[in-house]
N, C-alpha and C. Protein backbone atom coordinates (compact mmCIF):
# COMPACT_ATOMS: atom_id res chain seq x y z
N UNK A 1 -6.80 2.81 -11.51
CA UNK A 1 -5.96 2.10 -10.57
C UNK A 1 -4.96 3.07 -9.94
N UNK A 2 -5.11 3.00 -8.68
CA UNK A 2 -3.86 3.59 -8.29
C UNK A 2 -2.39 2.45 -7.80
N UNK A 3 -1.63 3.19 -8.04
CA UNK A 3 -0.03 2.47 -7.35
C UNK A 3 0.85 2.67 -6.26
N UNK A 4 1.08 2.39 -4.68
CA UNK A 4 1.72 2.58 -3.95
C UNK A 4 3.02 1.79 -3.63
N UNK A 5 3.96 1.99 -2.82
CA UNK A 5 4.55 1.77 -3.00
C UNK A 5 5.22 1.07 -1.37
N UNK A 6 5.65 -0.14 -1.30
CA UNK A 6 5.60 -0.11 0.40
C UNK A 6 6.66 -1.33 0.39
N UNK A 7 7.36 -0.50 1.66
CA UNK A 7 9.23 -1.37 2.02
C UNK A 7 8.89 -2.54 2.90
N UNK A 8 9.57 -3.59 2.80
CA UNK A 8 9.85 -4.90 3.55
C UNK A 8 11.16 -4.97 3.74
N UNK A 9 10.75 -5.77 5.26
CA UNK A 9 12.30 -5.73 5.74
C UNK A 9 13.12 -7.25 5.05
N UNK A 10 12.07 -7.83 4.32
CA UNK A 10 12.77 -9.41 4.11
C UNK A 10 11.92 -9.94 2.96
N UNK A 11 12.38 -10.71 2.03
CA UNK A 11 11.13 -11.13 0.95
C UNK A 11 10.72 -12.68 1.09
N UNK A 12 9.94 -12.96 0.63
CA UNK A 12 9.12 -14.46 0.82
C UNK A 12 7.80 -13.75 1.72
N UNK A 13 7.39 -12.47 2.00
CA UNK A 13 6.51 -11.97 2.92
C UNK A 13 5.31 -12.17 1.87
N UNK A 14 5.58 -12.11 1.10
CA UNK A 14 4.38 -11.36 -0.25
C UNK A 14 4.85 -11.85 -1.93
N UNK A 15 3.77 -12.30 -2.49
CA UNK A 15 3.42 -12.69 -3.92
C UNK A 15 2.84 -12.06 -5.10
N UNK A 16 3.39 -12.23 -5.70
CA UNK A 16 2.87 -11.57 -7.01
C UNK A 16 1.67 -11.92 -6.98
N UNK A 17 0.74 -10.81 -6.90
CA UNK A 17 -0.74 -11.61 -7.44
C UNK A 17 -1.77 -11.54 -6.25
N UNK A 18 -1.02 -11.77 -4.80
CA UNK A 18 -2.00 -11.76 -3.82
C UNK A 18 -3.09 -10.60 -3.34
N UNK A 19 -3.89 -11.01 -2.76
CA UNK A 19 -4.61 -10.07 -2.28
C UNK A 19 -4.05 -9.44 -0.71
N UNK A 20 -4.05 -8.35 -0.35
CA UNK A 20 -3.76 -7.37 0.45
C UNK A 20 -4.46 -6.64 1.23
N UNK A 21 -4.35 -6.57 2.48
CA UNK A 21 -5.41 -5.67 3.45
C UNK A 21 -4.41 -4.83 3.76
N UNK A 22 -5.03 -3.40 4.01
CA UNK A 22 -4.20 -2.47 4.53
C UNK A 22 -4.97 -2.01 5.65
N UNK A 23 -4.10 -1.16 6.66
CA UNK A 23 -4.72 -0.17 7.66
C UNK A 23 -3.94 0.75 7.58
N UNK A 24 -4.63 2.02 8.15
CA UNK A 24 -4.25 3.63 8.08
C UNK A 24 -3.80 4.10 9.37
N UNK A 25 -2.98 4.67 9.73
CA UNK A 25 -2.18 5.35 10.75
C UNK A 25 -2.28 6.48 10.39
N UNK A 26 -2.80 7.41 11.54
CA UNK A 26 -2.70 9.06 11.42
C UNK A 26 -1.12 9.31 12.18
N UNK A 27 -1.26 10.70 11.25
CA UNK A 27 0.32 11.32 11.69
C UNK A 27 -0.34 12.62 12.18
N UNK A 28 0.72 13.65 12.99
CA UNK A 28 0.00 14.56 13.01
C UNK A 28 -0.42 15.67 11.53
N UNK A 29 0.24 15.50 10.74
CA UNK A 29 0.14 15.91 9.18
C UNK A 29 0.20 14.85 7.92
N UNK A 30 -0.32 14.06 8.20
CA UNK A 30 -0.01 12.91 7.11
C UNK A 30 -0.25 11.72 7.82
N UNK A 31 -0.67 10.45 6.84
CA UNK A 31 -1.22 9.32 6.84
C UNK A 31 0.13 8.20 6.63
N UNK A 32 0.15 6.95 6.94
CA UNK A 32 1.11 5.70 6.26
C UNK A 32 0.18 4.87 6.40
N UNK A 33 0.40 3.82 5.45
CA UNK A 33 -0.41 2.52 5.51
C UNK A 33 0.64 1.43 6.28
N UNK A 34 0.12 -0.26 6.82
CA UNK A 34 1.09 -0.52 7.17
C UNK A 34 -0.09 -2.07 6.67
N UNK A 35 0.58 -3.11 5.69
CA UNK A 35 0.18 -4.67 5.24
C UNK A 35 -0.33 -5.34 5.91
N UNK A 36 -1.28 -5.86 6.31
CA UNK A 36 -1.72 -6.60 7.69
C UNK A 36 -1.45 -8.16 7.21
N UNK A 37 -0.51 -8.57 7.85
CA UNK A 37 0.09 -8.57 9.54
C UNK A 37 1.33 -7.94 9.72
N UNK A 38 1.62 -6.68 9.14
CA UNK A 38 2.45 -5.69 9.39
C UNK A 38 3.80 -6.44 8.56
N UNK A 39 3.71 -6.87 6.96
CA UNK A 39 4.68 -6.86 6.68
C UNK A 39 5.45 -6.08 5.89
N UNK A 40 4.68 -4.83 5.47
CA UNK A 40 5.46 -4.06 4.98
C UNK A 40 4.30 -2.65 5.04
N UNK A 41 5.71 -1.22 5.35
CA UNK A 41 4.42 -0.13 5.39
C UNK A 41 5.10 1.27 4.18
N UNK A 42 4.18 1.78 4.26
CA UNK A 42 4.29 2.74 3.02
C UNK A 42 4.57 3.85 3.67
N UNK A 43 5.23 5.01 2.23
CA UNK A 43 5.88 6.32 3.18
C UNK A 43 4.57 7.20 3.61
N UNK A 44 4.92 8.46 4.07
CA UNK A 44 3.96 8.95 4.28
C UNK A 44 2.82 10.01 3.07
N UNK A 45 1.35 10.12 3.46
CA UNK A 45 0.70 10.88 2.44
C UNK A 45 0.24 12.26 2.90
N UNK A 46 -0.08 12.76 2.90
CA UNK A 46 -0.84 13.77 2.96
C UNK A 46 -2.51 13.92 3.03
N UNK A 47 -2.95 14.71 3.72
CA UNK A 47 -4.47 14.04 3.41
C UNK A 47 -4.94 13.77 2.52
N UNK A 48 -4.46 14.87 1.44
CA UNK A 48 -5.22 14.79 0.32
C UNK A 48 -4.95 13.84 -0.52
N UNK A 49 -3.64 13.18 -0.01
CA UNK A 49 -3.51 11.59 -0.76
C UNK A 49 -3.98 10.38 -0.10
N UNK A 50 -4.70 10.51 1.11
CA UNK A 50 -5.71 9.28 1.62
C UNK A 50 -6.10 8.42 0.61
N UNK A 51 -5.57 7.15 0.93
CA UNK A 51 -6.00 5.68 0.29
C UNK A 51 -8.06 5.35 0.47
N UNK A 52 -8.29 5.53 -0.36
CA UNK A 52 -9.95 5.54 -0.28
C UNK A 52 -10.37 3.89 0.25
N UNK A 53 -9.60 3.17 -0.68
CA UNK A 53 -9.80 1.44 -0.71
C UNK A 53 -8.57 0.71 0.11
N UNK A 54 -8.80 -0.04 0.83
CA UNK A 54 -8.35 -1.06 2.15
C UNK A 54 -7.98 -2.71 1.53
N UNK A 55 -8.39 -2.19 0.56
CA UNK A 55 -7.67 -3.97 -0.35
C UNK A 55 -7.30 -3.74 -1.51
N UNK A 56 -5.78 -4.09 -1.96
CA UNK A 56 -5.29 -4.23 -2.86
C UNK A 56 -4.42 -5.81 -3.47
N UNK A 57 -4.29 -5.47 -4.34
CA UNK A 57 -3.30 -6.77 -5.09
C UNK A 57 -1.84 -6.24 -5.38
N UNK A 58 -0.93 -7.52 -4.92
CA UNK A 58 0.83 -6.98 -5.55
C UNK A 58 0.72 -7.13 -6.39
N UNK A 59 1.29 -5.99 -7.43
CA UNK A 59 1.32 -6.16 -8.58
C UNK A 59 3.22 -6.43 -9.19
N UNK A 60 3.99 -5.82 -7.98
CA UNK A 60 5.63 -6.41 -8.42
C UNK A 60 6.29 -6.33 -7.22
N UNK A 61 7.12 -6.99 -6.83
CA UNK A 61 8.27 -7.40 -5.76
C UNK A 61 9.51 -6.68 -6.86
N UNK A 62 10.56 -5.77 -6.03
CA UNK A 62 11.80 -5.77 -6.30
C UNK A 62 12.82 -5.18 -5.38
N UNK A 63 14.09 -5.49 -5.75
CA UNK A 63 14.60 -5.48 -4.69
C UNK A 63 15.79 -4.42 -4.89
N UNK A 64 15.80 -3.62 -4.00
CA UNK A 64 16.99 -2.40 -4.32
C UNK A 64 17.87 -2.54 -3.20
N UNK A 65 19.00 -1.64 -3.26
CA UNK A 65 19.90 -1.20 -2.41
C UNK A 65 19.95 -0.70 -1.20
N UNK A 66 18.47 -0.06 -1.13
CA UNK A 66 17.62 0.15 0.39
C UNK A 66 16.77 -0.79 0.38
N UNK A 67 16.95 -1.85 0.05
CA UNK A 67 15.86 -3.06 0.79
C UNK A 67 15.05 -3.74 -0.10
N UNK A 68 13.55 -3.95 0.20
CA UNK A 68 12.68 -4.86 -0.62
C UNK A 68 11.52 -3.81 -0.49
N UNK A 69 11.06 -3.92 -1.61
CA UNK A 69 9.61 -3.01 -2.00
C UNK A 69 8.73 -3.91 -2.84
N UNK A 70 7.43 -3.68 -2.61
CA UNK A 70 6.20 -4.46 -2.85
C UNK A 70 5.37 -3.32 -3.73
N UNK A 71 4.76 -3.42 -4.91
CA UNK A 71 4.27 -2.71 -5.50
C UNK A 71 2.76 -3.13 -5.09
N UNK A 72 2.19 -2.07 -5.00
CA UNK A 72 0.48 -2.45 -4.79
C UNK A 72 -0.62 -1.50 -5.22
N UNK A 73 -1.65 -2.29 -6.37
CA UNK A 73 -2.35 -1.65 -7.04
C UNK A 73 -3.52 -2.13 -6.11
N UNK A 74 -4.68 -0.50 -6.20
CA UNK A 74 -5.59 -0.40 -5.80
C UNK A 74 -6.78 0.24 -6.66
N UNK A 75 -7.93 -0.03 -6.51
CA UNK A 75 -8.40 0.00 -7.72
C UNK A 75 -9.77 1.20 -6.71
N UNK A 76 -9.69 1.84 -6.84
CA UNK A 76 -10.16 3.74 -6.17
C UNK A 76 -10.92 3.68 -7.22
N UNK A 77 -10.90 3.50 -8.50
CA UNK A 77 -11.55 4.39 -9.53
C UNK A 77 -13.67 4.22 -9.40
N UNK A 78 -13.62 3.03 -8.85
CA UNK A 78 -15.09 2.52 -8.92
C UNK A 78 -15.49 3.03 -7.35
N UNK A 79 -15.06 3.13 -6.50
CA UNK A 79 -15.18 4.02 -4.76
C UNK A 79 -15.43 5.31 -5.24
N UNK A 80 -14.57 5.92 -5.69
CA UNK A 80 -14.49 7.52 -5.84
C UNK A 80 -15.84 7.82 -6.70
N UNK A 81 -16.39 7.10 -7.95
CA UNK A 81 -17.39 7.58 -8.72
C UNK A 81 -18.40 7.18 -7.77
N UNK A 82 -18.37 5.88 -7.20
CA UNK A 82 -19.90 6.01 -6.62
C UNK A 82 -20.10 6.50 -5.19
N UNK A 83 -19.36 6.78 -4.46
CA UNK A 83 -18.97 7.22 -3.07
C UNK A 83 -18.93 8.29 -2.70
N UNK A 84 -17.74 9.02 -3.76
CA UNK A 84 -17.37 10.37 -3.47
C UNK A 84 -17.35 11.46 -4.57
């Protein structure tokens, strides 16, 4: 499983438990994901940290001093062995 990590500007957007679509934005050196319907997006990666899998589950909501963050597990491990 992997774990990312991605800011909201407001909570009630997202549930413990739900399922999650993501999309990928190129940078000119690095990647961000952004929640579809754009409610929350992640910092930036590097190539070599490209998200392999496009659906994940929240796995925790919490809320800090810079805002609201959505925890989201993705499960790469079964893509990468048979894929890549």
């Amino acid at each position: 499983m992997r774990e990312m990590e991605f800011k909201m500007e407001r909570t009630g957007l997202l549930e413990v438990g739900q399922q999650v679509t993501v999309t990928e934005s190129q940078l000119p050196t690095s990647y961000y994901y952004t929640i579809v319907p754009a409610v929350a997006m992640s910092k930036n990666y590097p190539s070599y940290q490209r998200l392999v899998s496009r659906t994940g589950r929240v796995k925790a909501i919490h809320t800090t001093p810079r805002g609201y963050y959505a925890q989201i597990e993705f499960d790469e491990e079964d893509i990468r062995e048979d894929g890549q």
